[in-house]
Protein backbone atom coordinates (compact mmCIF):
# COMPACT_ATOMS: atom_id res chain seq x y z
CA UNK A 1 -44.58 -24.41 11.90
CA UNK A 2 -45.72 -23.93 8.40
CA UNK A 3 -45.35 -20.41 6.79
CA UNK A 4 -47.79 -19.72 3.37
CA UNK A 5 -47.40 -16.83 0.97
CA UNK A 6 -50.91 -16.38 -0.45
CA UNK A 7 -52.13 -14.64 -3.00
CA UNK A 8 -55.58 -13.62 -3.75
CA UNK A 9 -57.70 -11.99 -6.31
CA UNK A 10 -61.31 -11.87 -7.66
CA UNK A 11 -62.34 -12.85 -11.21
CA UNK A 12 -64.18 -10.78 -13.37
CA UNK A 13 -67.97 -12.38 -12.05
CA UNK A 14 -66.00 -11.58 -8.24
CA UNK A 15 -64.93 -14.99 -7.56
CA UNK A 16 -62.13 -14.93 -4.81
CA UNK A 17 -59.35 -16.83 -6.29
CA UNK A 18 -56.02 -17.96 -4.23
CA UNK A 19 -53.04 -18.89 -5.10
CA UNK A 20 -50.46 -20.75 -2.06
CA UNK A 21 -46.76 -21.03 -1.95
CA UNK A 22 -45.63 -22.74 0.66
CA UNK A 23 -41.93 -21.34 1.96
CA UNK A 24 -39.13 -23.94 3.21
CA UNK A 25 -38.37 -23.19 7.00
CA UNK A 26 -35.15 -22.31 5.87
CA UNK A 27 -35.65 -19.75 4.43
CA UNK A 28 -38.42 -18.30 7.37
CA UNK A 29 -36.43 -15.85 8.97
CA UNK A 30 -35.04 -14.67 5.31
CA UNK A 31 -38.38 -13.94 4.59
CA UNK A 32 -39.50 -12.72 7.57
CA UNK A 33 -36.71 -9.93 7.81
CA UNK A 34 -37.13 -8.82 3.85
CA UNK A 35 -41.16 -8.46 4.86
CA UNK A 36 -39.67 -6.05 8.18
CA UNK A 37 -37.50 -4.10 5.88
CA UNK A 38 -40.17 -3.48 3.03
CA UNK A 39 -42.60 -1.98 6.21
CA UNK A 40 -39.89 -0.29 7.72
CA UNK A 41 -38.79 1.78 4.58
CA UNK A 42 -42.27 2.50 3.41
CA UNK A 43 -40.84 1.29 -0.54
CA UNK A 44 -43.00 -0.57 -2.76
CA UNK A 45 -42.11 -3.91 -3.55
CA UNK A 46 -41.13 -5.11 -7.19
CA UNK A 47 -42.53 -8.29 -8.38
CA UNK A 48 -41.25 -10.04 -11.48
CA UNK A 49 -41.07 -13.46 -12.88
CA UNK A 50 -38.28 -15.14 -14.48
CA UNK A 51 -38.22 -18.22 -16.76
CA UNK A 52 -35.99 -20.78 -16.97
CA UNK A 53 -35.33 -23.51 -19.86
CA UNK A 54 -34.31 -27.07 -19.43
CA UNK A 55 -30.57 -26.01 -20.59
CA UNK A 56 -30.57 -23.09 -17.39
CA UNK A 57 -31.00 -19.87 -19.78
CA UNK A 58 -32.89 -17.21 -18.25
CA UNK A 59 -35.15 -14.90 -19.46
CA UNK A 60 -37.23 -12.53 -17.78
CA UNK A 61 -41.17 -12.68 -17.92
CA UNK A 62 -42.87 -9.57 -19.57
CA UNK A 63 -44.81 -9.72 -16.43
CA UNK A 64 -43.96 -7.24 -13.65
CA UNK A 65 -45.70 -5.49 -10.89
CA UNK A 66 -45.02 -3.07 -7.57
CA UNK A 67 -47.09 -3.32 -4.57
CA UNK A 68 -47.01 -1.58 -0.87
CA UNK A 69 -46.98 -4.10 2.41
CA UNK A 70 -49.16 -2.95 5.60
CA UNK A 71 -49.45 -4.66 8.41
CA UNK A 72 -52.25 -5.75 10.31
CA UNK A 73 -51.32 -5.72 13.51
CA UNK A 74 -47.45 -5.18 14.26
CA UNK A 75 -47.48 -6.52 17.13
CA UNK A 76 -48.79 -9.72 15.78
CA UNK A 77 -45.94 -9.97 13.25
CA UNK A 78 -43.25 -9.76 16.24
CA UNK A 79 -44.78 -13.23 17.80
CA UNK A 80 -44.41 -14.79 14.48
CA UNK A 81 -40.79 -13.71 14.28
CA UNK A 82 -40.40 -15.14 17.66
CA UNK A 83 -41.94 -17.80 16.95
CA UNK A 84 -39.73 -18.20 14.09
CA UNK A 85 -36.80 -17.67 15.62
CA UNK A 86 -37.39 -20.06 18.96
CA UNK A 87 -37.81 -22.77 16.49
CA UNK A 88 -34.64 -22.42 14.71
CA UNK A 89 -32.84 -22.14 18.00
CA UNK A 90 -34.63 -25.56 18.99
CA UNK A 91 -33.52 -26.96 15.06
CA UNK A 92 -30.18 -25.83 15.75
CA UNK A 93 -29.78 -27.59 19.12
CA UNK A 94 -31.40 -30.87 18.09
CA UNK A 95 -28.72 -30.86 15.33
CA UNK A 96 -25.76 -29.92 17.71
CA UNK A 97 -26.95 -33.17 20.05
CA UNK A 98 -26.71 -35.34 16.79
CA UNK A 99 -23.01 -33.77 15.57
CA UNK A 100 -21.99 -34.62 19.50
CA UNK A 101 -23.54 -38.42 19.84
């Protein structure tokens, strides 16, 4: 399964515009449980951007935001967790019947 982030906006002549980062199935359910815990406290999420030089400095962008997560259907977002979660539990098998042959 692949999981996206997308993000959209319009231009100023109201162009849709899209931007998509695809996440590494490691880090699904990490996402999927910080996306649960943003609904489920009803905070707004902080956005922010951080850059980092050839050398490994960091600096933080100027660039920051805050924005709300609802949910379209709840029930909806339960089957993807499931979904999720069955296949890391098939992942984790398939690498435990490697380790053992």
């Amino acid at each position: 399964m692949k999981l996206r982030l997308i993000l959209k906006t319009k231009t100023k002549k109201n162009k849709d515009i899209s931007l998509k980062f695809s996440i590494a199935p490691s880090k699904h359910i990490g996402f999927i449980n910080f996306i649960n815990l943003a609904r489920s406290q009803d905070l707004p999420i902080e956005i922010s951007f951080e850059k980092i030089s050839k050398k490994g400095q960091r600096e933080e962008s100027k660039i920051y935001g805050q924005f709300k997560l609802q949910g379209k259907v709840d029930s909806k977002m339960y089957e993807l967790e499931e979904e999720i979660q069955e296949s890391e539990r098939k992942r984790k098998k398939l690498q435990q019947k490697r380790k053992q042959t």
